[in-house]
N, C-alpha and C. Protein backbone atom coordinates (compact mmCIF):
# COMPACT_ATOMS: atom_id res chain seq x y z
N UNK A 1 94.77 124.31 111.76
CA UNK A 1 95.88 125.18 111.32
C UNK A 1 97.18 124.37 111.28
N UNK A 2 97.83 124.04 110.29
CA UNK A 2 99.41 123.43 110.05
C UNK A 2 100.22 124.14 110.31
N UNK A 3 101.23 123.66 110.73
CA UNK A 3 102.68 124.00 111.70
C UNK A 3 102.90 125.61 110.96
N UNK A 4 103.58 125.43 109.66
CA UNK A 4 103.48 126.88 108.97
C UNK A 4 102.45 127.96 109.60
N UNK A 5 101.55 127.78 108.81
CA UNK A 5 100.59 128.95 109.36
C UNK A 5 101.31 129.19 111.08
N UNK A 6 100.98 128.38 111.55
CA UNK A 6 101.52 128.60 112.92
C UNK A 6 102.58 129.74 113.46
N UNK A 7 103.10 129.30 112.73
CA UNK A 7 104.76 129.87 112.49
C UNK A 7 104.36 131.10 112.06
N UNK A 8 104.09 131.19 110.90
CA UNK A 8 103.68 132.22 110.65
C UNK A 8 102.60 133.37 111.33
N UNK A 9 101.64 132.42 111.80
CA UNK A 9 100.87 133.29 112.92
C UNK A 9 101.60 134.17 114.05
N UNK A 10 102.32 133.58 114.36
CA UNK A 10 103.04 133.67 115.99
C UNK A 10 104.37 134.72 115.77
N UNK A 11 104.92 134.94 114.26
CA UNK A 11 105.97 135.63 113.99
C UNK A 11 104.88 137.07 113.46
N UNK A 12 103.52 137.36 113.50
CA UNK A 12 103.16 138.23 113.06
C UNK A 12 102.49 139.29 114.30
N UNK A 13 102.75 138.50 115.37
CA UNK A 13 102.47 138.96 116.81
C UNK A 13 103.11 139.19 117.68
N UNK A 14 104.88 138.01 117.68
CA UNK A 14 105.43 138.15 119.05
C UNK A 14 106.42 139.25 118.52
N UNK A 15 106.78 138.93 120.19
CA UNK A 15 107.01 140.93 120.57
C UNK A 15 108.46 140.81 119.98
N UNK A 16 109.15 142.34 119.83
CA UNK A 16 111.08 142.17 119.37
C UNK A 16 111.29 141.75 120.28
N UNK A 17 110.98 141.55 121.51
CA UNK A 17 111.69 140.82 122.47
C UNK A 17 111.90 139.40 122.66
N UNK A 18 110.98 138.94 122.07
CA UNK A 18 111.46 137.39 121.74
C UNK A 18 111.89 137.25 120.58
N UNK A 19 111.95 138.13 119.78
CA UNK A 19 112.63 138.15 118.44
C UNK A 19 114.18 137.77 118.86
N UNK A 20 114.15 139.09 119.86
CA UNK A 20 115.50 138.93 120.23
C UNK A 20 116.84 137.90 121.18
N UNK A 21 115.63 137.60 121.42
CA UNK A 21 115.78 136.17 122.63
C UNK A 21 116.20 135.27 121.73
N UNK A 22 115.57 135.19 120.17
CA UNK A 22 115.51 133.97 119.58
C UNK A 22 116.55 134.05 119.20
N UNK A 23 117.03 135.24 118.50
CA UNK A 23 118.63 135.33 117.88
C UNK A 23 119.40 134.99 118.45
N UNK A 24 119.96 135.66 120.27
CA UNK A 24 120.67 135.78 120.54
C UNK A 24 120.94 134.44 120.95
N UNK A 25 119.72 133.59 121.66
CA UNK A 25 119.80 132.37 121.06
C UNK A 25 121.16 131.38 120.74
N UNK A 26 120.78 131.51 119.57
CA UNK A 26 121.07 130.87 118.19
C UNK A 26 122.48 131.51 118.21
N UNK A 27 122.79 132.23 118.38
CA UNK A 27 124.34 133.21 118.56
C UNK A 27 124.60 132.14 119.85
N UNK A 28 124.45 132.59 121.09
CA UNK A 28 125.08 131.57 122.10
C UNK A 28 125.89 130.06 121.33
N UNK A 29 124.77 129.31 120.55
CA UNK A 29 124.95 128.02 120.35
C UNK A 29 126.14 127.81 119.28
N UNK A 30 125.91 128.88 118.68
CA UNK A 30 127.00 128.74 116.96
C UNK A 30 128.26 129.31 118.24
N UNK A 31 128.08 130.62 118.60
CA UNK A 31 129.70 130.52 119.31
C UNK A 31 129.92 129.25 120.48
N UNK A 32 129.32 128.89 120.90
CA UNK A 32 129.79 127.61 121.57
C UNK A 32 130.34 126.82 121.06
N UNK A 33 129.56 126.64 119.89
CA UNK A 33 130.44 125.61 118.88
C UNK A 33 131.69 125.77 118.81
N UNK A 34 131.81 126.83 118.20
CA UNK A 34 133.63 127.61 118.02
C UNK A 34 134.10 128.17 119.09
N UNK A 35 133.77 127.53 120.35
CA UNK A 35 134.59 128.06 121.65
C UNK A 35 134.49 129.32 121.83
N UNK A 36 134.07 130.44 121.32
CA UNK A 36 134.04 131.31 121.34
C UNK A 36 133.62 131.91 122.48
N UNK A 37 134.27 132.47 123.69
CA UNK A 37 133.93 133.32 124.90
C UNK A 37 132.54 134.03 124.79
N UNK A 38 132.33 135.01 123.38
CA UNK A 38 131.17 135.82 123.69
C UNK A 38 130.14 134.95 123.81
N UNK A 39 129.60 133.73 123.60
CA UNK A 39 128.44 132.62 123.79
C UNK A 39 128.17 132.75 125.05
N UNK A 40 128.77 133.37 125.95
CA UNK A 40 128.41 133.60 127.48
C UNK A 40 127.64 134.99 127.78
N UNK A 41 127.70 135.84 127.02
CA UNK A 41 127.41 137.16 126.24
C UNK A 41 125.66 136.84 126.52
N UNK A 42 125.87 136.09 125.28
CA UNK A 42 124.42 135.88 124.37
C UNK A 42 123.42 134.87 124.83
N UNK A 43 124.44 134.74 125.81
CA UNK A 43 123.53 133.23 126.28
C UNK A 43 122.68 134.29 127.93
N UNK A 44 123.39 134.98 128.04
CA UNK A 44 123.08 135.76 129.88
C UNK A 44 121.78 136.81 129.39
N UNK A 45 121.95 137.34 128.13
CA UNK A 45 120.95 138.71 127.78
C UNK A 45 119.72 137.63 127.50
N UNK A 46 119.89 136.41 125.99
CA UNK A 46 119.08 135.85 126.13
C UNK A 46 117.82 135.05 127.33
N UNK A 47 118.66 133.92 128.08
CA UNK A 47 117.94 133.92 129.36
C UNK A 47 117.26 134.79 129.96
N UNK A 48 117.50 136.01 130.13
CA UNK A 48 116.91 137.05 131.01
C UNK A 48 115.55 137.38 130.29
N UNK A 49 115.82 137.27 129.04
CA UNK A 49 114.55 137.55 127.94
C UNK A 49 113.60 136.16 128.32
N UNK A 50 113.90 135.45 128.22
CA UNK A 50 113.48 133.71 128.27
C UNK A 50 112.80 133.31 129.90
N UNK A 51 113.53 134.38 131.07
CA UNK A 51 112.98 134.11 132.41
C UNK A 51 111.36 134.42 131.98
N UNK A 52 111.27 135.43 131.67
CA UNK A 52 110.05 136.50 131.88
C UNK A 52 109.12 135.84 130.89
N UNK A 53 109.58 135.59 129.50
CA UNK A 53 108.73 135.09 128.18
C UNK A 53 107.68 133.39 129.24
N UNK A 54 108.79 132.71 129.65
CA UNK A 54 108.29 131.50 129.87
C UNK A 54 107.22 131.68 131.40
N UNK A 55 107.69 132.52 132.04
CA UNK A 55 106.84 132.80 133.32
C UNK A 55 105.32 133.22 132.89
N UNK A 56 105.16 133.43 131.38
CA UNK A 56 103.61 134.44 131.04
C UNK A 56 102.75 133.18 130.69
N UNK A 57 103.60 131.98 129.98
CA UNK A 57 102.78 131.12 129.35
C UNK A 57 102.92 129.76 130.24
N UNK A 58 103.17 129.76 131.91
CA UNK A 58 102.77 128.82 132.47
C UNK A 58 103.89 127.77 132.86
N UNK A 59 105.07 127.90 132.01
CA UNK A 59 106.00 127.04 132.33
C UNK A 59 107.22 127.60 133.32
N UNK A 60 106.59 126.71 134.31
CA UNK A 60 107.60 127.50 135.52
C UNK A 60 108.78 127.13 135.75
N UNK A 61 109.10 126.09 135.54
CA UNK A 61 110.32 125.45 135.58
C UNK A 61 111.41 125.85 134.51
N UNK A 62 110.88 126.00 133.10
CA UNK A 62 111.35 126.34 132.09
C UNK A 62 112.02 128.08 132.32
N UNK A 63 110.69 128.55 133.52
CA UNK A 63 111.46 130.35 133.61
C UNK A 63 112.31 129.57 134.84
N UNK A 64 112.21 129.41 135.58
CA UNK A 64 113.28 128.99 136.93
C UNK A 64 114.93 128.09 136.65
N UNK A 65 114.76 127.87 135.62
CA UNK A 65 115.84 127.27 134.02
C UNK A 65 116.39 128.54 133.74
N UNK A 66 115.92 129.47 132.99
CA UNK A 66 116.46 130.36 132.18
C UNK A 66 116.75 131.49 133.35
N UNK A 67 116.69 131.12 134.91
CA UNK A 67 117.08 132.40 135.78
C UNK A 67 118.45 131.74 135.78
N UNK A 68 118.77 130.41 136.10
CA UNK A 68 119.80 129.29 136.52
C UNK A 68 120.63 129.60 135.37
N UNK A 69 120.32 129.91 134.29
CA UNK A 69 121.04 130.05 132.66
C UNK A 69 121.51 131.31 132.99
N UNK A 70 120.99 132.41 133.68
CA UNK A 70 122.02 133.67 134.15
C UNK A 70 123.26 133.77 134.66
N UNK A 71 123.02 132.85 135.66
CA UNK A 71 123.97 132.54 136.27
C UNK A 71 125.33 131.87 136.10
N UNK A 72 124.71 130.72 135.03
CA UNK A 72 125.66 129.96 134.23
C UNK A 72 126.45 130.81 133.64
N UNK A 73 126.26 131.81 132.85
CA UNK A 73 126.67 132.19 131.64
C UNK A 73 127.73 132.90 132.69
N UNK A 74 127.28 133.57 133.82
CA UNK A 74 129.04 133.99 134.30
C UNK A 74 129.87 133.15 134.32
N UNK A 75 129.37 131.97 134.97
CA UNK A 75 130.24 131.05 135.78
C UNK A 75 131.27 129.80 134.58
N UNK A 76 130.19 130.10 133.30
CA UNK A 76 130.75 129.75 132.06
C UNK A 76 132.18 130.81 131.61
N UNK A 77 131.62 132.33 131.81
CA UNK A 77 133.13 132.38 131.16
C UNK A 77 134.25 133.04 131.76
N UNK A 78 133.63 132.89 133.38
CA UNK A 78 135.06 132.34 134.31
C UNK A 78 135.91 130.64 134.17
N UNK A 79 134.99 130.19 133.64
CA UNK A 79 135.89 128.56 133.27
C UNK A 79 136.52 128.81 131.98
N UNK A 80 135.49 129.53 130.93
CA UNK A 80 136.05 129.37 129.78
C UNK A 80 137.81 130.56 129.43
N UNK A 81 137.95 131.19 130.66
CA UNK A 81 138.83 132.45 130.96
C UNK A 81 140.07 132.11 132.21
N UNK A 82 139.24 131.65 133.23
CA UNK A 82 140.23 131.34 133.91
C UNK A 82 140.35 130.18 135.12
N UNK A 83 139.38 128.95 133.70
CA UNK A 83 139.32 127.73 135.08
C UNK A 83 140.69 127.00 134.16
N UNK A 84 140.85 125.56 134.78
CA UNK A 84 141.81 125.01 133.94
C UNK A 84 143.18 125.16 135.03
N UNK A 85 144.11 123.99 135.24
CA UNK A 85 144.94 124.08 136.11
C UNK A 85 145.72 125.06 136.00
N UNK A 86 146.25 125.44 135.11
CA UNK A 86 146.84 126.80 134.00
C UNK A 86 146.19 127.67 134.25
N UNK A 87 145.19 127.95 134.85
CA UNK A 87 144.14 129.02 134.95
C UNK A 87 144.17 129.59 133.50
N UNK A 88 143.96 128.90 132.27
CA UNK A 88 143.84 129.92 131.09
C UNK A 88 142.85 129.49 130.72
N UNK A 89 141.72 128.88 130.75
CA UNK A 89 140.19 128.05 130.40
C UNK A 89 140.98 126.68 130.30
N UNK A 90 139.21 125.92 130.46
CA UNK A 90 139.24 124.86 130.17
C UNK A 90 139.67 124.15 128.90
N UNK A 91 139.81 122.82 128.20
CA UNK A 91 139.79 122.31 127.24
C UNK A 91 139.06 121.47 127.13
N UNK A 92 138.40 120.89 126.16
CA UNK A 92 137.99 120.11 125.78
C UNK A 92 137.85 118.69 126.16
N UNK A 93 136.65 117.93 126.92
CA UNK A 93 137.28 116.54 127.57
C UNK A 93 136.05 115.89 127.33
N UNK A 94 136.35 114.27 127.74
CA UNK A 94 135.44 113.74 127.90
C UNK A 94 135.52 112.82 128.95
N UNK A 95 134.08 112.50 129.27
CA UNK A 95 134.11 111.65 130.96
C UNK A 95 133.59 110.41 130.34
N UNK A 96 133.48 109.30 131.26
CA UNK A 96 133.63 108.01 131.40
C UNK A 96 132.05 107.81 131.18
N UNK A 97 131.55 106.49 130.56
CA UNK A 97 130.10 106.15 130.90
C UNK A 97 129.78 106.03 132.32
N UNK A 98 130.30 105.12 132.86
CA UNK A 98 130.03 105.27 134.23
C UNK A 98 129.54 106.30 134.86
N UNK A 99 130.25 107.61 134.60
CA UNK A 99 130.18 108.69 135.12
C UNK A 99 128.53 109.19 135.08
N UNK A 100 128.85 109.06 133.17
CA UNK A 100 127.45 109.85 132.71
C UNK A 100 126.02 109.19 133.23
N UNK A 101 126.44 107.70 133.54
CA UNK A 101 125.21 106.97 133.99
C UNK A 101 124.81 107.61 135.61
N UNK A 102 125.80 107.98 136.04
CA UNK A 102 125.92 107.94 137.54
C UNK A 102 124.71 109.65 137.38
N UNK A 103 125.42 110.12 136.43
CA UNK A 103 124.77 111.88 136.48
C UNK A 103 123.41 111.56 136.13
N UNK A 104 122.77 110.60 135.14
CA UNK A 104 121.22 110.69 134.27
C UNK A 104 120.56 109.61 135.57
N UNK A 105 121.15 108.98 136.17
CA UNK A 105 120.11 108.30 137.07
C UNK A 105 119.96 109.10 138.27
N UNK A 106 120.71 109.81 139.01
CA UNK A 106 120.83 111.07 139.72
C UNK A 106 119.77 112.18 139.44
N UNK A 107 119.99 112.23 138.54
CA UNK A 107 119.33 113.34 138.00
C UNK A 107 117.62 113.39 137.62
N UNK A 108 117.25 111.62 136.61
CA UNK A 108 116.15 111.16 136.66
C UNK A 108 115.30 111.22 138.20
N UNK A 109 115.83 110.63 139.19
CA UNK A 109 115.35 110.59 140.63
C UNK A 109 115.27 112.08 140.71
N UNK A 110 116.09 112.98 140.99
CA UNK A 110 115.47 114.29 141.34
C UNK A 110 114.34 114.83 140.45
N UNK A 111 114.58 114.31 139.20
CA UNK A 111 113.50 114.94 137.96
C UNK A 111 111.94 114.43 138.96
N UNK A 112 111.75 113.33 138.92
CA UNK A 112 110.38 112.40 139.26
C UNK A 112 110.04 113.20 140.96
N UNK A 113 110.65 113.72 141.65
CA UNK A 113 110.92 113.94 143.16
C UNK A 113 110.09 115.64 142.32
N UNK A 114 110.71 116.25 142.01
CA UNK A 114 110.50 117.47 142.01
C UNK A 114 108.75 117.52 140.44
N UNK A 115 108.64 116.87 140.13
CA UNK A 115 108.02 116.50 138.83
C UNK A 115 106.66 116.56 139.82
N UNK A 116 106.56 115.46 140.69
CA UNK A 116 105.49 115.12 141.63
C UNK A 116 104.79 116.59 142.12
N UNK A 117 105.87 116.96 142.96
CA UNK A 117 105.57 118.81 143.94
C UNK A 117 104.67 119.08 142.64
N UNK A 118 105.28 119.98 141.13
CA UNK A 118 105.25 120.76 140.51
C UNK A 118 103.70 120.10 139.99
N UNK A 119 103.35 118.60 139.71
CA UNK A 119 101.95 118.23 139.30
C UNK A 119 101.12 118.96 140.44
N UNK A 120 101.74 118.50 141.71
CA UNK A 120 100.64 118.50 142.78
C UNK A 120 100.57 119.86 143.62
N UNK A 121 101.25 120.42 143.33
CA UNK A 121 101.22 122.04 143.96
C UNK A 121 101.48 123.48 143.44
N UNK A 122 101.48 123.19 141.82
CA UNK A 122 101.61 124.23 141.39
C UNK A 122 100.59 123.97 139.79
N UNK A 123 100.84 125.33 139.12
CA UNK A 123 99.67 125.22 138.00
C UNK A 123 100.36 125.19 137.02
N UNK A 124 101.61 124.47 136.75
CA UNK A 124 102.37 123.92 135.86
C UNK A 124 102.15 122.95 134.76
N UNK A 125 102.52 123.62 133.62
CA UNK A 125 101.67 122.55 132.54
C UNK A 125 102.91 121.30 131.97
N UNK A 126 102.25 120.34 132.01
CA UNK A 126 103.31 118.89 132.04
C UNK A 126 104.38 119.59 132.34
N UNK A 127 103.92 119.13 134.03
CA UNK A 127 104.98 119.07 135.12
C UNK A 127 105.97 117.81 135.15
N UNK A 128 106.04 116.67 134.76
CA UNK A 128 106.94 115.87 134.84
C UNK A 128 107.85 116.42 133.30
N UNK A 129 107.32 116.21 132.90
CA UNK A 129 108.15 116.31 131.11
C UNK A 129 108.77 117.78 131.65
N UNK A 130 108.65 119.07 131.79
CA UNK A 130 109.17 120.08 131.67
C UNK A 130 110.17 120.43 132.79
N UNK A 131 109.61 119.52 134.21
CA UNK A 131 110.74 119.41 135.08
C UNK A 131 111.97 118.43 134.64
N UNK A 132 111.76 117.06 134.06
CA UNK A 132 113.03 116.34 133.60
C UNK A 132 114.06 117.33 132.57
N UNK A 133 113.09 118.34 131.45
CA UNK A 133 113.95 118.97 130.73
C UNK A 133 114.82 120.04 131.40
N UNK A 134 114.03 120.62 132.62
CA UNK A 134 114.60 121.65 133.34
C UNK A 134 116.09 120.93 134.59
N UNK A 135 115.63 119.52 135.19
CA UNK A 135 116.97 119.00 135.77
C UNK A 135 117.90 118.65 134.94
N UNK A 136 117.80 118.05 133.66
CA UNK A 136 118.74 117.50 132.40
C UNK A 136 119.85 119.06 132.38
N UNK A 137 118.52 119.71 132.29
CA UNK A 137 119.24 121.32 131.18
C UNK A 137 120.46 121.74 132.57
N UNK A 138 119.91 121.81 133.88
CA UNK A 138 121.00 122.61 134.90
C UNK A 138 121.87 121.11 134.08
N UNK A 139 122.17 120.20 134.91
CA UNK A 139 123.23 119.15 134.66
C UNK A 139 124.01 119.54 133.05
N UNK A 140 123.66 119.72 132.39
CA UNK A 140 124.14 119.55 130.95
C UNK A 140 124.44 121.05 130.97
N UNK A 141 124.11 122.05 130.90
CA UNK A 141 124.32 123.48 131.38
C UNK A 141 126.03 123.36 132.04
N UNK A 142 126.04 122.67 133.34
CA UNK A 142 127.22 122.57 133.76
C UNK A 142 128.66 121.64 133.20
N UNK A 143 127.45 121.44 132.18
CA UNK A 143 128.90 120.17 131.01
C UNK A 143 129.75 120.77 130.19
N UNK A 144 128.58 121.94 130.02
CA UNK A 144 129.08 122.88 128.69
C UNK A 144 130.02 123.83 129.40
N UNK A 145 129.99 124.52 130.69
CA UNK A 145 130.86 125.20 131.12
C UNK A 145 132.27 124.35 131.40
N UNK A 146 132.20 123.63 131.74
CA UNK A 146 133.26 122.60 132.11
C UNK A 146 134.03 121.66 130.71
N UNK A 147 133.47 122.37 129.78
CA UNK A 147 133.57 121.72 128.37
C UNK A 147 133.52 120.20 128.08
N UNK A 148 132.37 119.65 128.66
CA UNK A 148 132.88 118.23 128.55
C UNK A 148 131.42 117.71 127.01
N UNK A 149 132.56 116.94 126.17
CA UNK A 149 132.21 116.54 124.61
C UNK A 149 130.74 116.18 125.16
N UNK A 150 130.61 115.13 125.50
CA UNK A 150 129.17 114.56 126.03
C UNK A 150 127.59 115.49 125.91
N UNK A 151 128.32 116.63 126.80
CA UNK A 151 126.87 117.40 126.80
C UNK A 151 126.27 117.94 125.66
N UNK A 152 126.89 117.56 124.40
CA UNK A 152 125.92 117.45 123.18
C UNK A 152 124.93 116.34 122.63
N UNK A 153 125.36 115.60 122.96
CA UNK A 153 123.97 114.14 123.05
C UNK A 153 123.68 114.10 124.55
N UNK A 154 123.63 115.22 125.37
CA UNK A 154 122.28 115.30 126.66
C UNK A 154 121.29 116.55 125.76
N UNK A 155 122.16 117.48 125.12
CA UNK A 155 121.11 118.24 124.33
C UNK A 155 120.05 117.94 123.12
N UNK A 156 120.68 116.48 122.74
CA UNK A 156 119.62 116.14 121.68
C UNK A 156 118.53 115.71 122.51
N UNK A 157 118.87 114.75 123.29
CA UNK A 157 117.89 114.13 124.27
C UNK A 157 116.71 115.45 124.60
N UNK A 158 117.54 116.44 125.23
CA UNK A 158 116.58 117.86 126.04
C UNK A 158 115.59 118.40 125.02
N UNK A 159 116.13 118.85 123.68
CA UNK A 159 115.45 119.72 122.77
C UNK A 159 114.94 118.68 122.21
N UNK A 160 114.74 117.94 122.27
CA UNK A 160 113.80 116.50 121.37
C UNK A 160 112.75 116.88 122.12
N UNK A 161 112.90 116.55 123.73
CA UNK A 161 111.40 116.78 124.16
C UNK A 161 110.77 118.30 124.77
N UNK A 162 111.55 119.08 124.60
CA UNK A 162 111.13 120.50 124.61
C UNK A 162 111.15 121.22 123.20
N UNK A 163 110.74 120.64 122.47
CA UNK A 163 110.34 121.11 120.77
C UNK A 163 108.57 120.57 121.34
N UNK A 164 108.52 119.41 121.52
CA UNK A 164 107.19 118.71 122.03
C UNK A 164 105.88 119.60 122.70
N UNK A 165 106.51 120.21 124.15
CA UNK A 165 106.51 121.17 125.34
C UNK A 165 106.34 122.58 124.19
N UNK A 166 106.74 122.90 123.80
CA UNK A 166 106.61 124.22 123.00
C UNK A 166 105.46 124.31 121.62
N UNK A 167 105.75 123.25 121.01
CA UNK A 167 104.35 122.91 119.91
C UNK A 167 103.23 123.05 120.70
N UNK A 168 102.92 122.37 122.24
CA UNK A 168 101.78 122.39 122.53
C UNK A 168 101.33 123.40 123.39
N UNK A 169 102.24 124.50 123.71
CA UNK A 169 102.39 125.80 124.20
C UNK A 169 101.81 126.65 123.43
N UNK A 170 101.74 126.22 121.79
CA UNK A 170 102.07 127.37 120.62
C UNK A 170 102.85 128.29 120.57
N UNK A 171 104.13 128.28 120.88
CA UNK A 171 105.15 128.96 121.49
C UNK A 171 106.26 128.37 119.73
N UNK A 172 105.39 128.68 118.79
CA UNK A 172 106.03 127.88 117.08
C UNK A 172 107.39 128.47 116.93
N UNK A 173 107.61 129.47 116.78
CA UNK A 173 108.79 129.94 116.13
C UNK A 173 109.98 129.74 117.93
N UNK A 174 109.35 129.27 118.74
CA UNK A 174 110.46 129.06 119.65
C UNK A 174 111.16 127.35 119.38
N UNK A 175 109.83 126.59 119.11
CA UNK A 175 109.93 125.19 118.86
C UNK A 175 110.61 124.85 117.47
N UNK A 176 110.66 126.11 116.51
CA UNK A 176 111.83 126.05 115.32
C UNK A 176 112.62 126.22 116.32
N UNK A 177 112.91 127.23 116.68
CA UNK A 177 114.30 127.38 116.92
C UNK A 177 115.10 126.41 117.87
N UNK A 178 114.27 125.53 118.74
CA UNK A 178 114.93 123.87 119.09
C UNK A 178 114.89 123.00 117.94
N UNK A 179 114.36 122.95 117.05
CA UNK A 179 114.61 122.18 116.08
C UNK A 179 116.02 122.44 115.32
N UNK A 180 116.23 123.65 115.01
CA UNK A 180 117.79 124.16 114.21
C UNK A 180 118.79 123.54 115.80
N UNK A 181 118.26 123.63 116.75
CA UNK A 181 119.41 123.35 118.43
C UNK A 181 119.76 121.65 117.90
N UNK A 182 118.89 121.33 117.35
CA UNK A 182 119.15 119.28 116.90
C UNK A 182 120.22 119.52 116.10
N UNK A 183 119.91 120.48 115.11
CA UNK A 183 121.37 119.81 114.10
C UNK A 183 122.52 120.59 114.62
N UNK A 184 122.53 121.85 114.90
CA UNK A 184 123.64 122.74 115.26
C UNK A 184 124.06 121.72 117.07
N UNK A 185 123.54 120.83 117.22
CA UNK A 185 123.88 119.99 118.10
C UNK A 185 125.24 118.65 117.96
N UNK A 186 124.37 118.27 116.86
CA UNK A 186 125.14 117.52 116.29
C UNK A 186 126.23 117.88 115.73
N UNK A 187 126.54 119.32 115.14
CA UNK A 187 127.49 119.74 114.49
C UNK A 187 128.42 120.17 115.70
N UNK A 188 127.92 120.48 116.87
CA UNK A 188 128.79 121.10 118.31
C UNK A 188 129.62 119.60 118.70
N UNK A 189 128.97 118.50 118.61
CA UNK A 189 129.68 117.56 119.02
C UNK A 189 130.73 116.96 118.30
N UNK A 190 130.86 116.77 116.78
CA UNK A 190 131.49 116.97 115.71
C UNK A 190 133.05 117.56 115.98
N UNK A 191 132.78 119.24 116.06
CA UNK A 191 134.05 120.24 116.34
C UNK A 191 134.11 119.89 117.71
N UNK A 192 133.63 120.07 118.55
CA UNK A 192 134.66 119.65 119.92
C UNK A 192 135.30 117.97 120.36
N UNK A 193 134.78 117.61 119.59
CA UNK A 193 135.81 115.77 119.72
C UNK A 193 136.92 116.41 118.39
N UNK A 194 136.84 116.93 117.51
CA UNK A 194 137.88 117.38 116.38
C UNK A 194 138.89 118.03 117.64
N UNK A 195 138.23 119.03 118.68
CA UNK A 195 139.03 119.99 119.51
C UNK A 195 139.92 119.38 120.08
N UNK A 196 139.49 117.97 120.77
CA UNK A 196 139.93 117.13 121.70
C UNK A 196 141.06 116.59 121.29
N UNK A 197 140.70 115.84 119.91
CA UNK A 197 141.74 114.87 119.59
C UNK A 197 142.51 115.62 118.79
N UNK A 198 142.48 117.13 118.77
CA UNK A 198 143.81 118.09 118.21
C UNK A 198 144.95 118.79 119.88
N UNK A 199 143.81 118.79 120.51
CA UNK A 199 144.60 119.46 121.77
C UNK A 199 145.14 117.97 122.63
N UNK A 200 144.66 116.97 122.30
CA UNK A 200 145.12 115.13 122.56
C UNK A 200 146.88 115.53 121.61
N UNK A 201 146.77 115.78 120.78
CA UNK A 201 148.07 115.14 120.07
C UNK A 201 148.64 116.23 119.90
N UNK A 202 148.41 117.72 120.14
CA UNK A 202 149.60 118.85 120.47
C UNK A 202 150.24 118.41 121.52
N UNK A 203 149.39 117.68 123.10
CA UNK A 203 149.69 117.74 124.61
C UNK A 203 150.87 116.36 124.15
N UNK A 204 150.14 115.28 123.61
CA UNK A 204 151.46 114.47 123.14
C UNK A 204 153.25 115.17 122.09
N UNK A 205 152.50 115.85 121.72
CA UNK A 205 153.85 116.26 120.93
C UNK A 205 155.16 117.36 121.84
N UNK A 206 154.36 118.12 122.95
CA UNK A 206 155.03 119.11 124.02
C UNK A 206 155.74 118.11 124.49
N UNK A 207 154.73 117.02 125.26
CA UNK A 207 155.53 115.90 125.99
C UNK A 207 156.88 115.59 125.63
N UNK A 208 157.25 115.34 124.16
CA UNK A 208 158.41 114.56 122.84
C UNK A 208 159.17 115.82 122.96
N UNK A 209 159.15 117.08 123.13
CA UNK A 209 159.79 118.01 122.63
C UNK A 209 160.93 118.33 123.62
């Protein structure tokens, strides 16, 4: 059976509830793009849909992800509302390589630490691969609340190999919908360095005034 059919198989069975998961989805990511507050909305109903969906088909880490994604989504739009020294949200930033190296080798070690348990004590299907996507996703999860440019090339990295994880799930029309997360990725990183280097040269021009 080819990917289509697939697709097509799997959209003639799954429930509105992952219908709805999938949209809202896809809503989270486009308003993220455009800063948009309600992406915290769409991102909290979704997850909750996404705990339960991923707990049926074996991937435990992936539901223990999307409980952590509940949580986020408050704690996202208390930053995006009233973090920021100003307490009026955050802006737009970016951190140092150093930094980012310091977070992916950090993070790799806990991935391989917790990867091991999940092979050896639970009935988790590719337990290393789905735990690295699940430590990447909290870390990068907390980039996006904190608005930092970067955590859009940790998301190509994530949905590259959880498109993989989902093809072999047969979980098709979820593994589209990480595939559209690649380019609407690329396009998130795009507008928020545009954000940066516009709120860069307003903060210079207040300075002059």
């Amino acid at each position: 059976m080819d990917l289509i059919t697939k697709i097509q198989s799997e959209m003639s069975v799954m429930t509105n509830w992952e219908a709805l998961a999938v949209i809202l989805a896809v809503a989270y990511l486009v308003l993220a793009m455009r800063q948009n507050i309600w992406c915290w909305a769409a991102a909290f109903t979704s997850s909750l849909i996404y705990t339960i969906i991923f707990w049926k088909v074996s991937l435990l880490m992936d539901s223990i992800l999307n409980f952590y994604y509940i949580a986020m989504a408050i704690y996202g739009y208390w930053m995006w509302t009233q973090g920021g020294a100003e307490q009026h949200g955050v802006k737009v930033v970016s951190w140092s390589k150093q930094r980012h190296l310091a977070i992916i080798a950090t993070t790799t070690i806990v991935s391989l630490i917790l990867g091991y348990f999940m092979a050896n004590h639970t009935h988790a299907s590719y337990p290393y691969l789905d735990t690295a996507t699940t430590c990447f996703a909290v870390v990068t999860t907390y980039l996006v609340a904190k608005k930092v440019l970067e955590n859009w090339l940790y998301w190509l990295v994530i949905n590259s190999v959880s498109i993989y994880l989902y093809i072999n799930k047969e979980l098709m029309l979820t593994s589209v919908l990480f595939g559209l997360y690649l380019v609407l990725s690329v396009i998130g990183y795009k507008q928020w360095r545009d954000s940066m280097k516009q709120n860069s040269s307003s903060d210079k021009t207040e300075s002059f005034a």
